[in-house]
N, C-alpha and C. Protein backbone atom coordinates (compact mmCIF):
# COMPACT_ATOMS: atom_id res chain seq x y z
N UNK A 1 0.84 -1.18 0.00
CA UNK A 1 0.00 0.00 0.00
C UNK A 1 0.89 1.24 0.00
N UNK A 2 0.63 1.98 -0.91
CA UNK A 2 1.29 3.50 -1.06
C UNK A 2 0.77 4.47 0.18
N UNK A 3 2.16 5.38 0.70
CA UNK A 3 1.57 6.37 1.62
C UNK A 3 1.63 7.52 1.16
N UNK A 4 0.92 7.53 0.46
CA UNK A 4 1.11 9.51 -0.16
C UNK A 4 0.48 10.29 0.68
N UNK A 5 0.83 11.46 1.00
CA UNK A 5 -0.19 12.50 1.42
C UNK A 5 -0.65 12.90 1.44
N UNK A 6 -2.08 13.23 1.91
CA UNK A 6 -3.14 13.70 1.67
C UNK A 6 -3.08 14.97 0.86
N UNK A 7 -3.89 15.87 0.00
CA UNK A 7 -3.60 16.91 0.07
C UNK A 7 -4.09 17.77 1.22
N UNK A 8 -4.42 17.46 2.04
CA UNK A 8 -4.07 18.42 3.44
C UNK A 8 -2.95 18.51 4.42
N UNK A 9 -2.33 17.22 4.31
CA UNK A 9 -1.60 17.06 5.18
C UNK A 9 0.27 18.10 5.31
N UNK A 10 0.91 18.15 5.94
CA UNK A 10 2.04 18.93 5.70
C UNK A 10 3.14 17.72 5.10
N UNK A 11 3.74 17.55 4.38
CA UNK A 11 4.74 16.91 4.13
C UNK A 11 6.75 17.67 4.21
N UNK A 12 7.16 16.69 3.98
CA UNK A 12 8.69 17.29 4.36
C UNK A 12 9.18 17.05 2.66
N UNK A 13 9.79 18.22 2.42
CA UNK A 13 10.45 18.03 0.70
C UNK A 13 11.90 18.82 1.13
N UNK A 14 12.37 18.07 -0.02
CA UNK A 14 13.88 18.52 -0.95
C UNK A 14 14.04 19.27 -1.88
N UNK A 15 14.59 20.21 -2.18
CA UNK A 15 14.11 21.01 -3.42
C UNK A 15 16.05 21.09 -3.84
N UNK A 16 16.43 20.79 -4.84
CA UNK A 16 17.77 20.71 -4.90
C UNK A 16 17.58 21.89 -6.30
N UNK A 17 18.99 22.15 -5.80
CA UNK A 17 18.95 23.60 -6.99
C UNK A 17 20.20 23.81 -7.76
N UNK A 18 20.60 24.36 -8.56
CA UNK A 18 21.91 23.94 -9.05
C UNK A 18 22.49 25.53 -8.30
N UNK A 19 23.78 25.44 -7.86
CA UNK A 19 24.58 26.49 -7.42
C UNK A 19 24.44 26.41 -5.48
N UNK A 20 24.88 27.58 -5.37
CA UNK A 20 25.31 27.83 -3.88
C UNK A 20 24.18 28.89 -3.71
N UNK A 21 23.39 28.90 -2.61
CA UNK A 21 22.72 30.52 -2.53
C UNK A 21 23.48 30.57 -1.02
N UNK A 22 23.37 31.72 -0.67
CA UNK A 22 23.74 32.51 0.49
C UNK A 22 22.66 31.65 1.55
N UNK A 23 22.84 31.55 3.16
CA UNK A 23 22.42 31.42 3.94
C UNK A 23 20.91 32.13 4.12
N UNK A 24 21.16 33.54 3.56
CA UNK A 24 19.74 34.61 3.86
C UNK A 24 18.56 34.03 3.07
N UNK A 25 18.82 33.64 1.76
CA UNK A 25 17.63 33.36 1.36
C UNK A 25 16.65 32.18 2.15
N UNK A 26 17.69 31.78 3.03
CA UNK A 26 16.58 30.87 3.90
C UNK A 26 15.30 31.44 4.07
N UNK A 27 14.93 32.75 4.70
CA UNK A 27 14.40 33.50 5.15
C UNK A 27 13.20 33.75 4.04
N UNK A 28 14.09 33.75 3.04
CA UNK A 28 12.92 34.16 1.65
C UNK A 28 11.98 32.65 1.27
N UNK A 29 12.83 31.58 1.64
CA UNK A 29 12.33 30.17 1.14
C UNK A 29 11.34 29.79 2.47
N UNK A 30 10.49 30.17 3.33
CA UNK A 30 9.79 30.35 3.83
C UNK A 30 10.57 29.75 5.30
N UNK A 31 11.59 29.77 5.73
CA UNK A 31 12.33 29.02 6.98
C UNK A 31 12.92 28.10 6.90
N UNK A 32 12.74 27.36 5.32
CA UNK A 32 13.39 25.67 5.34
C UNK A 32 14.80 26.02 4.97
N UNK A 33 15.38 24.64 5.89
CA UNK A 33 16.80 24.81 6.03
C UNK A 33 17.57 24.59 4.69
N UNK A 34 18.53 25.36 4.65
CA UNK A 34 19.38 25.66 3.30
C UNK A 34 21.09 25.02 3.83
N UNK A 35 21.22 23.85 2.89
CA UNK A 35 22.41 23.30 2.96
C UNK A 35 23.23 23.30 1.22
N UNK A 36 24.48 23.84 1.07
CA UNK A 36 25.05 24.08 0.27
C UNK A 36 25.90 22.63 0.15
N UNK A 37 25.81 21.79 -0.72
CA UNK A 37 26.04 20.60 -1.00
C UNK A 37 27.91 20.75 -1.43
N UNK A 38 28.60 19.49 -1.46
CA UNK A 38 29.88 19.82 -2.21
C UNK A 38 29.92 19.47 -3.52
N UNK A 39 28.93 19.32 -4.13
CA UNK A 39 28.90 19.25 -5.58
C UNK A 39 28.35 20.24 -6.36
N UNK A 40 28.38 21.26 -5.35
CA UNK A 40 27.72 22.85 -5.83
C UNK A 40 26.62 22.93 -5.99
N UNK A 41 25.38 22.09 -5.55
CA UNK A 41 24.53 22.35 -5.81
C UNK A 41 23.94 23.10 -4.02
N UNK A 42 22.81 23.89 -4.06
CA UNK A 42 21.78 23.79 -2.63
C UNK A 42 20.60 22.79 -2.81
N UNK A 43 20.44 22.31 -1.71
CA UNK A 43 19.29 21.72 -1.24
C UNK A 43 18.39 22.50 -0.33
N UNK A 44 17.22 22.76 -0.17
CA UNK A 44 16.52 23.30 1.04
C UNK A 44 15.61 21.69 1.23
N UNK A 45 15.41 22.60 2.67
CA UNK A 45 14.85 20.90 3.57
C UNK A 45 14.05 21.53 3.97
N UNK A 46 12.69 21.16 4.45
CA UNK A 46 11.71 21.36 5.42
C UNK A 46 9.96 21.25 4.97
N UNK A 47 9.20 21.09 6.11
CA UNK A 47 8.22 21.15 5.82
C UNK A 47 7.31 22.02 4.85
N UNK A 48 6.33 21.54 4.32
CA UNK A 48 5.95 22.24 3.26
C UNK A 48 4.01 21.94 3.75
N UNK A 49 3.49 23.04 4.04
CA UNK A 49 1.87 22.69 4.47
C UNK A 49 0.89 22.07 3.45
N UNK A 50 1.22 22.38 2.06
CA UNK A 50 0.02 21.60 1.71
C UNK A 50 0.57 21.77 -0.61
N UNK A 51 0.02 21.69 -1.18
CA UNK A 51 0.16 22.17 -2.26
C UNK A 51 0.75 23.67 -3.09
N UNK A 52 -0.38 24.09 -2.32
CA UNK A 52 -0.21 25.72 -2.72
C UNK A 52 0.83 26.58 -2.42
N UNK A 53 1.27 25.75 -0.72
CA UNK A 53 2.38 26.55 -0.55
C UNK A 53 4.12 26.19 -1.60
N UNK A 54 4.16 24.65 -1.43
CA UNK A 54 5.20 23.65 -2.61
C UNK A 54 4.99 24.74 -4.03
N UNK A 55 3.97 24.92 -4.36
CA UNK A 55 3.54 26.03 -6.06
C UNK A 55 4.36 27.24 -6.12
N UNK A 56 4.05 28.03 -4.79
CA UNK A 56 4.59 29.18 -4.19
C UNK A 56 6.50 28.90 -3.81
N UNK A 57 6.75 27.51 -3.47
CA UNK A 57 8.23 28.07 -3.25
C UNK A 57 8.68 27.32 -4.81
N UNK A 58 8.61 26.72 -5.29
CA UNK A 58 8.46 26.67 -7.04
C UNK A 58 8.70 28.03 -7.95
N UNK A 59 7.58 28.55 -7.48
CA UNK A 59 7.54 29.96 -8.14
C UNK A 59 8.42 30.93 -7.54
N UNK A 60 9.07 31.19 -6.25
CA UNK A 60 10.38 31.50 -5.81
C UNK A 60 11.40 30.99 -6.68
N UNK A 61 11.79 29.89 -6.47
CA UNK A 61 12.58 28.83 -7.53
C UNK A 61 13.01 29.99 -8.78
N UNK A 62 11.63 30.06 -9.47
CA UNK A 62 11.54 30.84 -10.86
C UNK A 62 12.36 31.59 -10.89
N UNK A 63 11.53 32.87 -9.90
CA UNK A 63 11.48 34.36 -9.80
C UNK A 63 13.42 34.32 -9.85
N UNK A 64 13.89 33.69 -8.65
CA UNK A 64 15.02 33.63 -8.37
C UNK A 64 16.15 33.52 -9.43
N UNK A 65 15.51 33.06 -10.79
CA UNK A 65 16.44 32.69 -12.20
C UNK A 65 17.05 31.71 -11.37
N UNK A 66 16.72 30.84 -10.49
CA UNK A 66 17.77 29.30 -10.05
C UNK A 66 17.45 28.00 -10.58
N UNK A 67 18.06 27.00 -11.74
CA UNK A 67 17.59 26.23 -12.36
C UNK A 67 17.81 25.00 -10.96
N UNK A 68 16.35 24.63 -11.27
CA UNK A 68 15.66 23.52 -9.94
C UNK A 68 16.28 21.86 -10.81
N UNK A 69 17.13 21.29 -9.99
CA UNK A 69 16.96 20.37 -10.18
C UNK A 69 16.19 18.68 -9.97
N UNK A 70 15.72 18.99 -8.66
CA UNK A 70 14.82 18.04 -8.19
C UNK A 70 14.05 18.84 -7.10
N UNK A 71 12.35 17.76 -6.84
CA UNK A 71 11.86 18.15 -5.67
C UNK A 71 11.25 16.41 -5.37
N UNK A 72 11.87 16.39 -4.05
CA UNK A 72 11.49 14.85 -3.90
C UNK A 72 10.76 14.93 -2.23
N UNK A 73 10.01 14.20 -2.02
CA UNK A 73 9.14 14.09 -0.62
C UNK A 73 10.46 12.93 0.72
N UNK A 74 10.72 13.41 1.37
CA UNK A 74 11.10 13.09 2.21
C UNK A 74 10.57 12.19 3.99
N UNK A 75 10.63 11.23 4.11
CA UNK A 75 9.89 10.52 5.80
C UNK A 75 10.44 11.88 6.76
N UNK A 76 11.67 12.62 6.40
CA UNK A 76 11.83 13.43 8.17
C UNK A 76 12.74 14.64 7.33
N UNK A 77 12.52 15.87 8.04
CA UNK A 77 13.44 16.79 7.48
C UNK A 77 15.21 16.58 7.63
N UNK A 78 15.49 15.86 8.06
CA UNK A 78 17.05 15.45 8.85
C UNK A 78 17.36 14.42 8.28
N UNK A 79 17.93 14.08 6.75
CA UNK A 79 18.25 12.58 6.63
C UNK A 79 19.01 11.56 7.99
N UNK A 80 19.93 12.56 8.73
CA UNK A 80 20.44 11.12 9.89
C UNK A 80 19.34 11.15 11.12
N UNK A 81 17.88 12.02 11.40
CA UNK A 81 17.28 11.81 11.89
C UNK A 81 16.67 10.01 12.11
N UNK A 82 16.60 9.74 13.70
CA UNK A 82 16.36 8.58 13.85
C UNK A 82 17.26 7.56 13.70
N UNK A 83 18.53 7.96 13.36
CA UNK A 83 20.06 7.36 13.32
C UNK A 83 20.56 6.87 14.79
N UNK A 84 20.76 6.02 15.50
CA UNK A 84 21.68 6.18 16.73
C UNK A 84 23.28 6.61 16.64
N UNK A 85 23.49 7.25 17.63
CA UNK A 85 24.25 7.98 18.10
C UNK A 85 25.11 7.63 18.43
């Protein structure tokens, strides 16, 4: 059985981008965390409430001239989340 998400529900996404952005645009990408990869690309991490808002940081994406390379749904915002220690 598939677990997709409702469309109400909040889900956790990846949005990988090609290049480095600065730390600040976190702020612009609605709070989700911004990690600068070593293969030059960014990733932002974090929850996303429902459709409209995923459309909206998409359309950031755009506005930004940053060519998007993936957006994939994630189980937890922290890949080593739930890892022992």
């Amino acid at each position: 059985m598939s677990t997709r998400a409702t469309p109400h529900a909040s889900t956790h996404y990846e949005l990988r981008l090609e290049g480095h952005l600065d730390e600040h645009w976190s702020t612009w990408f609605g709070g989700l965390t911004l990690c600068r990869e070593d293969d030059g690309t960014t990733t932002l991490r974090g929850v996303v409430a429902d459709q409209a808002e995923l459309h909206g940081l998409l359309a950031k994406v755009r506005d930004l001239g940053a060519t998007l390379l993936s957006v994939r749904t994630v189980d937890s915002p922290d890949p080593a989340a739930g890892m022992p220690s």
